[in-house]
PDB file of N, CA and C in Angstrom:
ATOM      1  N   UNK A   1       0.844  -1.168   0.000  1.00  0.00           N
ATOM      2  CA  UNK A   1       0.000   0.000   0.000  1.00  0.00           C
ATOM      3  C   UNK A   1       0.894   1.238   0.000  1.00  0.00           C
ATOM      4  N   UNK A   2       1.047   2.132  -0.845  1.00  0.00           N
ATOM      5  CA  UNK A   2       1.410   3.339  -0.954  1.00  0.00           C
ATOM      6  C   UNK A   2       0.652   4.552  -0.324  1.00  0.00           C
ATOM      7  N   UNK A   3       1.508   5.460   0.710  1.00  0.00           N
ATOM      8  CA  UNK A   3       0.661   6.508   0.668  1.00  0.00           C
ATOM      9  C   UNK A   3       0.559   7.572   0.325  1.00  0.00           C
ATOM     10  N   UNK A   4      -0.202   8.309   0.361  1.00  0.00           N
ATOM     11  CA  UNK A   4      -0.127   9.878  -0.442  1.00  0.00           C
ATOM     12  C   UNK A   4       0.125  11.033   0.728  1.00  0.00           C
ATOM     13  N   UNK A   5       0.280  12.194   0.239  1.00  0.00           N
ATOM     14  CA  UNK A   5       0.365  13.307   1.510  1.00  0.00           C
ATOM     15  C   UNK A   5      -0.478  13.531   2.123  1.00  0.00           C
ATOM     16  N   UNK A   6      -2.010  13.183   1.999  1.00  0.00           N
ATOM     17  CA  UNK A   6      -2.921  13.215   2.391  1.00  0.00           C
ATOM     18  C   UNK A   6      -3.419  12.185   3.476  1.00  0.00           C
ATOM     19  N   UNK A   7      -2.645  11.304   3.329  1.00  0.00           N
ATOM     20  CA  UNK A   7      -2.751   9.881   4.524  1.00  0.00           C
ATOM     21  C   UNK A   7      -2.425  10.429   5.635  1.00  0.00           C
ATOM     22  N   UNK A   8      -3.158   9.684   6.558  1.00  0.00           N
ATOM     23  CA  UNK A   8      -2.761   9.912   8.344  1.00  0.00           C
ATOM     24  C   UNK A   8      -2.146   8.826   8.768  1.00  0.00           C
ATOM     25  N   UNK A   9      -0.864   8.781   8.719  1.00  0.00           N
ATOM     26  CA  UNK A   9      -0.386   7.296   8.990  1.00  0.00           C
ATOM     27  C   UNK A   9      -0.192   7.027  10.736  1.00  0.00           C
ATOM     28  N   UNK A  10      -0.481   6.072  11.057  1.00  0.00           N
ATOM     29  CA  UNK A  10      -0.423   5.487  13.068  1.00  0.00           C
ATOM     30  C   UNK A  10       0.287   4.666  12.778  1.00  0.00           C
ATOM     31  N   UNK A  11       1.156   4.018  13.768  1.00  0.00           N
ATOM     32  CA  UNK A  11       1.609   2.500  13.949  1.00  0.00           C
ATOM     33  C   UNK A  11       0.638   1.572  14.261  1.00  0.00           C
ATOM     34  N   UNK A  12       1.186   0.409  13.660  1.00  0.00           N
ATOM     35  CA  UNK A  12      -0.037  -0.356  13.962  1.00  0.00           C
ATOM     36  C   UNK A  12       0.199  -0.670  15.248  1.00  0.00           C
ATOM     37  N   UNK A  13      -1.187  -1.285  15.804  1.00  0.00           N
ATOM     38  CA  UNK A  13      -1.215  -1.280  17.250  1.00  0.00           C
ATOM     39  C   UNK A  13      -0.374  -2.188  18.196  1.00  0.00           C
ATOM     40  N   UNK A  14       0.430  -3.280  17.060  1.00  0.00           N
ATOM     41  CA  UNK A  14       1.193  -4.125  18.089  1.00  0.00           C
ATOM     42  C   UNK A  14       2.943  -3.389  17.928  1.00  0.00           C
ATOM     43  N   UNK A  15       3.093  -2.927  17.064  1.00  0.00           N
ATOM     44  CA  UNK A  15       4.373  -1.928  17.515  1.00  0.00           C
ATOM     45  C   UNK A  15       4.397  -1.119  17.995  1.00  0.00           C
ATOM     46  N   UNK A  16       6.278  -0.637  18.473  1.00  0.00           N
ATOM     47  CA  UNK A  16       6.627   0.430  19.605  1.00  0.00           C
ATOM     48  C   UNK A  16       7.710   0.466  18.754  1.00  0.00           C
ATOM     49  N   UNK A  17       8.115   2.036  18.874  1.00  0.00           N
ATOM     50  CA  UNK A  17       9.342   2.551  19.197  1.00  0.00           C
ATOM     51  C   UNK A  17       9.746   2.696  20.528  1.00  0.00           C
ATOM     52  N   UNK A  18      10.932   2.108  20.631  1.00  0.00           N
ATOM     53  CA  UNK A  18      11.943   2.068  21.575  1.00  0.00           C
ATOM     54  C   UNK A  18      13.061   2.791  21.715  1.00  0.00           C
ATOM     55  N   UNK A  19      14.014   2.751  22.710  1.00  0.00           N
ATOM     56  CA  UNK A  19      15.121   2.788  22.636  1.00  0.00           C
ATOM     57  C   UNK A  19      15.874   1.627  23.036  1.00  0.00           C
ATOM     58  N   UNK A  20      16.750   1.187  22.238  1.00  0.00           N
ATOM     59  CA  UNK A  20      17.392   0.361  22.745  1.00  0.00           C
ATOM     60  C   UNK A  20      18.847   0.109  23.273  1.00  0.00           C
ATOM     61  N   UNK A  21      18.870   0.554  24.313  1.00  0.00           N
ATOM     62  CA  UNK A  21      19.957   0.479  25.095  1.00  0.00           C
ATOM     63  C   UNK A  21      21.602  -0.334  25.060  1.00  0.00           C
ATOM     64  N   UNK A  22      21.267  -1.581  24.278  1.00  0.00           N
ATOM     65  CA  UNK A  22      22.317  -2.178  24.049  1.00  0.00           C
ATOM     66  C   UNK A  22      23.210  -1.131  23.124  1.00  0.00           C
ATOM     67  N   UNK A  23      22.449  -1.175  22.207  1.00  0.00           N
ATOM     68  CA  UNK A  23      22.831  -0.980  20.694  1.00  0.00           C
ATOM     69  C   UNK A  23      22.759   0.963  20.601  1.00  0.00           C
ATOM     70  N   UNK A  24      22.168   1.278  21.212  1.00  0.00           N
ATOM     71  CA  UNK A  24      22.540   2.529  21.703  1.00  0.00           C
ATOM     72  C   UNK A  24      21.520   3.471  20.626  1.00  0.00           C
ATOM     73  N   UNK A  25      20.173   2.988  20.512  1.00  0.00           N
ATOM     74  CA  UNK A  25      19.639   3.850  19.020  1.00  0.00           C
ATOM     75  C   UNK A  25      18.157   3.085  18.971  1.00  0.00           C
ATOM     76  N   UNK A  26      17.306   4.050  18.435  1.00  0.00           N
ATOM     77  CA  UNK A  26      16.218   3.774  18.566  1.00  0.00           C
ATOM     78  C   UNK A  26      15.695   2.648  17.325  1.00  0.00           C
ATOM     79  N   UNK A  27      14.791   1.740  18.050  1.00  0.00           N
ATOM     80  CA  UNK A  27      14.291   0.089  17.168  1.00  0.00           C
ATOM     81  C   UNK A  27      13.388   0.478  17.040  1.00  0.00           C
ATOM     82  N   UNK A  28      12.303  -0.307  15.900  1.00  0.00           N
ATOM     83  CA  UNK A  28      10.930  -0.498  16.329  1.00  0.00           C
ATOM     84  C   UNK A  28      10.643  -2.062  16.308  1.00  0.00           C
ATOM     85  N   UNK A  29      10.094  -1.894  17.395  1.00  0.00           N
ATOM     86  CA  UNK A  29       9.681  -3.474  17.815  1.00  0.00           C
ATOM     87  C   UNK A  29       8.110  -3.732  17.370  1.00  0.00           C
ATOM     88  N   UNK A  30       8.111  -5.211  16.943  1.00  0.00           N
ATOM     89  CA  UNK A  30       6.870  -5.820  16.582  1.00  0.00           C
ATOM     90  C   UNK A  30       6.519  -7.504  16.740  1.00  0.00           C
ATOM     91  N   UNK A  31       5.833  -7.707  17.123  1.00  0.00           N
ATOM     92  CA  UNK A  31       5.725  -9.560  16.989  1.00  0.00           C
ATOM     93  C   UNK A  31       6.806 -10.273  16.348  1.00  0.00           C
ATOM     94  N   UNK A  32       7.589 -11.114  16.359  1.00  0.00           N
ATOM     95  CA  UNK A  32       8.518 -11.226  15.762  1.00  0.00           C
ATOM     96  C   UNK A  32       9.233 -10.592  15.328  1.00  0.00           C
ATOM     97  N   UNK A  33       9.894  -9.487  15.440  1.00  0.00           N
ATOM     98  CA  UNK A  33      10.653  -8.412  14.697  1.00  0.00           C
ATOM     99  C   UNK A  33      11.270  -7.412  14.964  1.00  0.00           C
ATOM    100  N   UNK A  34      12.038  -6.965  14.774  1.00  0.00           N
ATOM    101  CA  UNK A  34      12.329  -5.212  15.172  1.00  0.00           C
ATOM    102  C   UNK A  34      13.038  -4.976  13.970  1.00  0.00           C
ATOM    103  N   UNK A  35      13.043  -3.431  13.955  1.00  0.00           N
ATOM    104  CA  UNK A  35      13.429  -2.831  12.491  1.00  0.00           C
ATOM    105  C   UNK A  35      15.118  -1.638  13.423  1.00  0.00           C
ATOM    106  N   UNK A  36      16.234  -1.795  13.205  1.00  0.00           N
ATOM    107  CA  UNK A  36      16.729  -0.466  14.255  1.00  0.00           C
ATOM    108  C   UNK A  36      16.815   0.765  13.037  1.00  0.00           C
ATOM    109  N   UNK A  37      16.460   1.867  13.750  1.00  0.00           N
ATOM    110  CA  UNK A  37      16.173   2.742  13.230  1.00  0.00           C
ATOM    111  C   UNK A  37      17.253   3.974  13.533  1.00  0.00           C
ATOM    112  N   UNK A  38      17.119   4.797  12.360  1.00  0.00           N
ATOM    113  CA  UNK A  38      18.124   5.801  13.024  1.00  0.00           C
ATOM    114  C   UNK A  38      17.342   6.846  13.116  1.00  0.00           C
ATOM    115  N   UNK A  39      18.257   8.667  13.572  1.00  0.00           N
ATOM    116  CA  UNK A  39      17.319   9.186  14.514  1.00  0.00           C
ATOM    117  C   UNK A  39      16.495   9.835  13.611  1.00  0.00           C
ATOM    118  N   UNK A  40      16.445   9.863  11.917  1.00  0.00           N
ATOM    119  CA  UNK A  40      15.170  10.252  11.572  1.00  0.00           C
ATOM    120  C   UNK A  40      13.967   9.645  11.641  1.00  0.00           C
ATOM    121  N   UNK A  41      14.439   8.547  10.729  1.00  0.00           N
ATOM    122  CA  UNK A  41      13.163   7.269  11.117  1.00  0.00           C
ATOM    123  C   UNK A  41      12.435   7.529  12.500  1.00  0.00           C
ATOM    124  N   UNK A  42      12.930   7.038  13.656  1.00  0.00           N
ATOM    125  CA  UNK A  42      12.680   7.571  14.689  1.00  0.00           C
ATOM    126  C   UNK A  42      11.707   8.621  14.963  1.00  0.00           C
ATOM    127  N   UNK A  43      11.984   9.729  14.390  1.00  0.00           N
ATOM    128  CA  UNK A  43      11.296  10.850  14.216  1.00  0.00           C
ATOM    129  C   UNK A  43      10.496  10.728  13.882  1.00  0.00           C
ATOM    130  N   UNK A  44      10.056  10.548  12.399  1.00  0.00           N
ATOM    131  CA  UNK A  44       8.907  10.636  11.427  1.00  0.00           C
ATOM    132  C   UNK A  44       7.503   9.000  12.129  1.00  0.00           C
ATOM    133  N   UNK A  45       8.373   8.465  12.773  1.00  0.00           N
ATOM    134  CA  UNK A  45       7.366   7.441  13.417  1.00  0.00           C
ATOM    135  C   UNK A  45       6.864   8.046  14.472  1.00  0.00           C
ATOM    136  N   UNK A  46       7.186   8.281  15.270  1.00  0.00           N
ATOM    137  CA  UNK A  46       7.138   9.758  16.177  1.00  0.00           C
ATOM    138  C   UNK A  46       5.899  10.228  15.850  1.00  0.00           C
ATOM    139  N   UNK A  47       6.278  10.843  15.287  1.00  0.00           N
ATOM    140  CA  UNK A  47       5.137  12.028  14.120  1.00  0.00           C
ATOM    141  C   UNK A  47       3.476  11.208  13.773  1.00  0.00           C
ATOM    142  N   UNK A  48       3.915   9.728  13.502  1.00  0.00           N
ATOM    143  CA  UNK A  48       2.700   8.978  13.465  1.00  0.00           C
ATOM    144  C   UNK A  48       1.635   8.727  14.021  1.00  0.00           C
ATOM    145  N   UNK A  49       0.855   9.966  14.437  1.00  0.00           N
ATOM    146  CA  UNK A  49      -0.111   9.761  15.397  1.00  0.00           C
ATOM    147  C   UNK A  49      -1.657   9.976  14.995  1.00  0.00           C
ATOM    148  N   UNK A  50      -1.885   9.607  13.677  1.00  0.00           N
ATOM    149  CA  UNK A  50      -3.381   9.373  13.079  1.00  0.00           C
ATOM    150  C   UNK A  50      -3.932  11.063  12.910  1.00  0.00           C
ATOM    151  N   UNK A  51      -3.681  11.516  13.225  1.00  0.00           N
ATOM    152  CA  UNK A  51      -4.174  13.301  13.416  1.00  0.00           C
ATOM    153  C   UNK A  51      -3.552  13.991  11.941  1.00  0.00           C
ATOM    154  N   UNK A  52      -1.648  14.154  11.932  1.00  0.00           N
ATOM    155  CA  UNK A  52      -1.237  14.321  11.169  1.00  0.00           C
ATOM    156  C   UNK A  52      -1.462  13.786  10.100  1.00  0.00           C
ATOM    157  N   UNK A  53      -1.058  14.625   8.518  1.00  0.00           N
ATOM    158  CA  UNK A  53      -0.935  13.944   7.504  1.00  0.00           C
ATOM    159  C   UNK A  53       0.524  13.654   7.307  1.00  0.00           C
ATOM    160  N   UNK A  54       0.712  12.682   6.090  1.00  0.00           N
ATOM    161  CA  UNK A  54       2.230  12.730   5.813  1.00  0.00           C
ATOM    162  C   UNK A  54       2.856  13.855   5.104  1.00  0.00           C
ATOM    163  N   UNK A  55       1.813  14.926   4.664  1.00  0.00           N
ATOM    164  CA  UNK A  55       2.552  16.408   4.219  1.00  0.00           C
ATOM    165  C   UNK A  55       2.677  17.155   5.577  1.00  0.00           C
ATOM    166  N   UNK A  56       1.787  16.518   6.612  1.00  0.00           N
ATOM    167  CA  UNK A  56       2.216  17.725   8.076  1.00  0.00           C
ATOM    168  C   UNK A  56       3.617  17.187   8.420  1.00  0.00           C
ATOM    169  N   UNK A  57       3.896  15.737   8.578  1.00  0.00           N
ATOM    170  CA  UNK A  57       5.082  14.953   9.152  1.00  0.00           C
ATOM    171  C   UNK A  57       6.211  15.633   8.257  1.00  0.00           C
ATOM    172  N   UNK A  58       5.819  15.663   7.195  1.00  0.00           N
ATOM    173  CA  UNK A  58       7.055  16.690   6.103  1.00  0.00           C
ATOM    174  C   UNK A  58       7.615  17.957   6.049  1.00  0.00           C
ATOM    175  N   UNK A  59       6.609  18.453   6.455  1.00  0.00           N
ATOM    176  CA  UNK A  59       6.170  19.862   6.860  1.00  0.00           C
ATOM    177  C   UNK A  59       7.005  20.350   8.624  1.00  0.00           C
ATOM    178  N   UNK A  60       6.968  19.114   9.325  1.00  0.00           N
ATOM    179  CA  UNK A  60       7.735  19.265  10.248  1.00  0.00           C
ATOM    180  C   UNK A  60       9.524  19.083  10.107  1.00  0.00           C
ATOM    181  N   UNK A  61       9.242  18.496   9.494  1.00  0.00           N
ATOM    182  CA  UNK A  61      10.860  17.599   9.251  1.00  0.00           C
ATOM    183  C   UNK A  61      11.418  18.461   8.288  1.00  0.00           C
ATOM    184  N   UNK A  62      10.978  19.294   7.236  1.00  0.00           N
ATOM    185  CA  UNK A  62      11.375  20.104   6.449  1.00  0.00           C
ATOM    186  C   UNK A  62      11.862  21.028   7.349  1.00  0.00           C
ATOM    187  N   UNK A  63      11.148  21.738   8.181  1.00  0.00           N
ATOM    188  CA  UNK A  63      11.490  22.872   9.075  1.00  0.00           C
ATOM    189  C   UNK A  63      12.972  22.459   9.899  1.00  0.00           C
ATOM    190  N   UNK A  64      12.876  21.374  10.251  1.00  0.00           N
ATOM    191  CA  UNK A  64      13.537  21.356  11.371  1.00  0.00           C
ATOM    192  C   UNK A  64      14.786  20.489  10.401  1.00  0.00           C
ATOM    193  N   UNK A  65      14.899  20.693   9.241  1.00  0.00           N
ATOM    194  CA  UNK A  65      16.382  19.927   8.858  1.00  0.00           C
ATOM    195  C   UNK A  65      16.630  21.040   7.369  1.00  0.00           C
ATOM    196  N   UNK A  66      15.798  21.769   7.162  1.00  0.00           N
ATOM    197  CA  UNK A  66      15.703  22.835   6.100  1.00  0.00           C
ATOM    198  C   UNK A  66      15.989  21.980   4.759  1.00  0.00           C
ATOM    199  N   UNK A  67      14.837  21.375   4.625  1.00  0.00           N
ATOM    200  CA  UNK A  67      15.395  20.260   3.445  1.00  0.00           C
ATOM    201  C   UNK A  67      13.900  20.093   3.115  1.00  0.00           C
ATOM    202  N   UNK A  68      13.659  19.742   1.598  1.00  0.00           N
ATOM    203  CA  UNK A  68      12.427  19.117   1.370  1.00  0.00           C
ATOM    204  C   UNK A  68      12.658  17.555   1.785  1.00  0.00           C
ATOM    205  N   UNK A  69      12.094  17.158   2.550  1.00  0.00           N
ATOM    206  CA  UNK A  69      12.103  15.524   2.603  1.00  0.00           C
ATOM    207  C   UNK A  69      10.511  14.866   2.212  1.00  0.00           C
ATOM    208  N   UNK A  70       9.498  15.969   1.532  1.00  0.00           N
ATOM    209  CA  UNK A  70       8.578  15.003   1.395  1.00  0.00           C
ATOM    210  C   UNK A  70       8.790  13.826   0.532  1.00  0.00           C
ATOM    211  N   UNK A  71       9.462  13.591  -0.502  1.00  0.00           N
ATOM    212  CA  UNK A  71       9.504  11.980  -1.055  1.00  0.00           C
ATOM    213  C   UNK A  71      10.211  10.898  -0.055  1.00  0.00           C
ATOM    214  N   UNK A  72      10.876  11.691   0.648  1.00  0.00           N
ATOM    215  CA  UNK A  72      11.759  10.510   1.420  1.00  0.00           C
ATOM    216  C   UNK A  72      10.919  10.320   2.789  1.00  0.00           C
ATOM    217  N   UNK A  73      10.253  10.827   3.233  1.00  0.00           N
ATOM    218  CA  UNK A  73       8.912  10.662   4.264  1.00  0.00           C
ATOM    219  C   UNK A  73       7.867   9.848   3.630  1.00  0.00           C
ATOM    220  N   UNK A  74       7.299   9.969   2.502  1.00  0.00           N
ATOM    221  CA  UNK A  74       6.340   9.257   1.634  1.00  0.00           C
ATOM    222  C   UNK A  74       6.837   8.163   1.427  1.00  0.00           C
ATOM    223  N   UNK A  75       7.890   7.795   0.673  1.00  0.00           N
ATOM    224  CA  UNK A  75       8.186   6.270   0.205  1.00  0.00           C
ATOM    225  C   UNK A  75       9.154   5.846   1.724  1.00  0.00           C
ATOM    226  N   UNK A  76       9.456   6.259   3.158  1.00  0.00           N
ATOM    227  CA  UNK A  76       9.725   5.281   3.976  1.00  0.00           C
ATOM    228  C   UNK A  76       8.482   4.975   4.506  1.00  0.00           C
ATOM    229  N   UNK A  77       7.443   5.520   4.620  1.00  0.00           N
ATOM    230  CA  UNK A  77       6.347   5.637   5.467  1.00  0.00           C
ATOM    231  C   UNK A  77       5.095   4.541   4.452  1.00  0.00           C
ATOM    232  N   UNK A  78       5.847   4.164   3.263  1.00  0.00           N
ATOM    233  CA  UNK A  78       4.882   3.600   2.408  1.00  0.00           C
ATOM    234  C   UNK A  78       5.880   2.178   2.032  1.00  0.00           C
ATOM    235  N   UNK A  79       6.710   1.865   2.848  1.00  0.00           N
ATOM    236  CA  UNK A  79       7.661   0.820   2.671  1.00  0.00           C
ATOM    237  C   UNK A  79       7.003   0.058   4.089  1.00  0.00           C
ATOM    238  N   UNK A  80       7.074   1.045   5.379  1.00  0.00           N
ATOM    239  CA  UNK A  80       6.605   0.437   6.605  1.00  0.00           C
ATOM    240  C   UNK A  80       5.182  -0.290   6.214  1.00  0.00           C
ATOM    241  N   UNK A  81       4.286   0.675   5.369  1.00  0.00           N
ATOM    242  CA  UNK A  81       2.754   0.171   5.667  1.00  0.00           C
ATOM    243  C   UNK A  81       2.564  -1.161   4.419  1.00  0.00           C
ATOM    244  N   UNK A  82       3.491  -1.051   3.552  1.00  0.00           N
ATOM    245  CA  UNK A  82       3.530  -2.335   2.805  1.00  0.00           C
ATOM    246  C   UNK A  82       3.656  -3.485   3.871  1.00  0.00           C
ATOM    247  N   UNK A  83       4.633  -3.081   4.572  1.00  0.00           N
ATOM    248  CA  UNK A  83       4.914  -4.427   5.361  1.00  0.00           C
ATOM    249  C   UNK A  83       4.134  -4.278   7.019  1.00  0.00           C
ATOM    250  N   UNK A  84       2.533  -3.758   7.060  1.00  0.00           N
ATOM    251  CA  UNK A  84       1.222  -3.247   7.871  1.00  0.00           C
ATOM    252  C   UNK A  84       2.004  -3.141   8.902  1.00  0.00           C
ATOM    253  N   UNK A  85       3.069  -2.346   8.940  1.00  0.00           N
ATOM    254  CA  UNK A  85       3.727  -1.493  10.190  1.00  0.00           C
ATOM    255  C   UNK A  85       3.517  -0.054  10.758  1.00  0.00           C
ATOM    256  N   UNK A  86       2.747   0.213   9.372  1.00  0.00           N
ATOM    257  CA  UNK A  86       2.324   1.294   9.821  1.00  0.00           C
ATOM    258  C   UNK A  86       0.989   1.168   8.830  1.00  0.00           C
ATOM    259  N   UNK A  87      -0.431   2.393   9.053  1.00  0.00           N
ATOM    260  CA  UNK A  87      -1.683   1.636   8.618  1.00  0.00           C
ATOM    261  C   UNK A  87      -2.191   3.293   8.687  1.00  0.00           C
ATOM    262  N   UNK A  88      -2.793   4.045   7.481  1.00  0.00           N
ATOM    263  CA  UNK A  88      -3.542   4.530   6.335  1.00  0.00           C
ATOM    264  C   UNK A  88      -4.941   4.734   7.763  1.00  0.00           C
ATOM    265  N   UNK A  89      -4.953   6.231   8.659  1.00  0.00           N
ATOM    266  CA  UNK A  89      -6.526   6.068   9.623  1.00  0.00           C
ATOM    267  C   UNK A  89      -7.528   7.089   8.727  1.00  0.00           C
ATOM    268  N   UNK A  90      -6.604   7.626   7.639  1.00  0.00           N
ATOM    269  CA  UNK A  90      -7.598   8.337   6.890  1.00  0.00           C
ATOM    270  C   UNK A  90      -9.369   7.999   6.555  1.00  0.00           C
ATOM    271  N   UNK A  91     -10.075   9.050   7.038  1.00  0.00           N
ATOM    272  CA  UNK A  91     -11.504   8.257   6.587  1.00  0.00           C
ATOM    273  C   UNK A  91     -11.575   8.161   5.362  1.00  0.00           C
ATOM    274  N   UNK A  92     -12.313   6.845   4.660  1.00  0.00           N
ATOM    275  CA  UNK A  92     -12.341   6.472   3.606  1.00  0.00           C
ATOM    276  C   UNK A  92     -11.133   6.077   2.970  1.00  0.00           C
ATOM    277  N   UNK A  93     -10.095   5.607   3.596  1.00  0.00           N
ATOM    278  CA  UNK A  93      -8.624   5.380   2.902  1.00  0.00           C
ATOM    279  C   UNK A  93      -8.709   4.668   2.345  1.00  0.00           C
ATOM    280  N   UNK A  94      -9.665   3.108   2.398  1.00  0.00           N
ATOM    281  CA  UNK A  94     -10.093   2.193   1.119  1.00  0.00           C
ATOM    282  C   UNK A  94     -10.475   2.408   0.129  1.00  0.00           C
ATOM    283  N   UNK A  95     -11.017   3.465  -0.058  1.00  0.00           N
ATOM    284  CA  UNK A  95     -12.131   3.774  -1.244  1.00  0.00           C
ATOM    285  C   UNK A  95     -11.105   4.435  -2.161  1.00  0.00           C
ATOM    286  N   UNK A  96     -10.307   5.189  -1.403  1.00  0.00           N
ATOM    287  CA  UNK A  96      -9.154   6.600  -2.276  1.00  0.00           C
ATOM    288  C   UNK A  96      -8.494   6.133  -3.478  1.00  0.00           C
ATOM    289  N   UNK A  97      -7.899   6.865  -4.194  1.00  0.00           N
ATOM    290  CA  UNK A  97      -6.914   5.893  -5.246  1.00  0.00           C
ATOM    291  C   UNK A  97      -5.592   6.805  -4.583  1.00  0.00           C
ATOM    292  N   UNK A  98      -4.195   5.604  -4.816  1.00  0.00           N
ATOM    293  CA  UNK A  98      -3.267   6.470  -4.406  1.00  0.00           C
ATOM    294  C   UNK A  98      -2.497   6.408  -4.974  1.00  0.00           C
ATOM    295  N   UNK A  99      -1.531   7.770  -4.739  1.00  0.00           N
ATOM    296  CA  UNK A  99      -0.583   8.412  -5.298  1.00  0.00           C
ATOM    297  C   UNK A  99       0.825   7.950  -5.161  1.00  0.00           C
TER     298      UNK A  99
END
């Protein structure tokens, strides 16, 4: 599933971001799995809280690194939800066609 700027992306409900202490850097943990992440990733999962869109999450991350990163926010954030790590709370997000 790909998303568009218009998506509200959440984690799905059985993952967490962590920190993980060994390894010294933030994971995301899931049923079988963890992904380690570095401190943008981190961030932009962060940011994942069903409210935002992925142009607000861009919109933040742009500011705060003075960079356009909306494609690179869009296609990591649409790599996670391929693999339902992260999940589309937009109303009507089934029906949409995407971008």
């Amino acid at each position: 599933m790909a998303l568009s700027v218009d998506s509200r992306p959440v984690l799905w409900r059985l993952a967490r971001v962590r920190y993980d202490d060994v390894r010294q850097r933030p994971v995301l943990l899931f049923p079988e799995g963890a992904l380690l992440l570095n401190a943008t990733a981190a961030e932009i999962l962060e940011l994942c809280d069903g409210t935002r869109t992925v142009a607000d999450i861009a919109a933040v991350l742009g500011a705060k690194y003075q960079a356009d990163v909306r494609t690179d926010v869009i296609e990591y954030l649409s790599t996670l939800a391929q693999r339902e790590l992260v999940q589309d709370v937009t109303p009507d997000a089934e029906a949409r066609p995407r971008a």
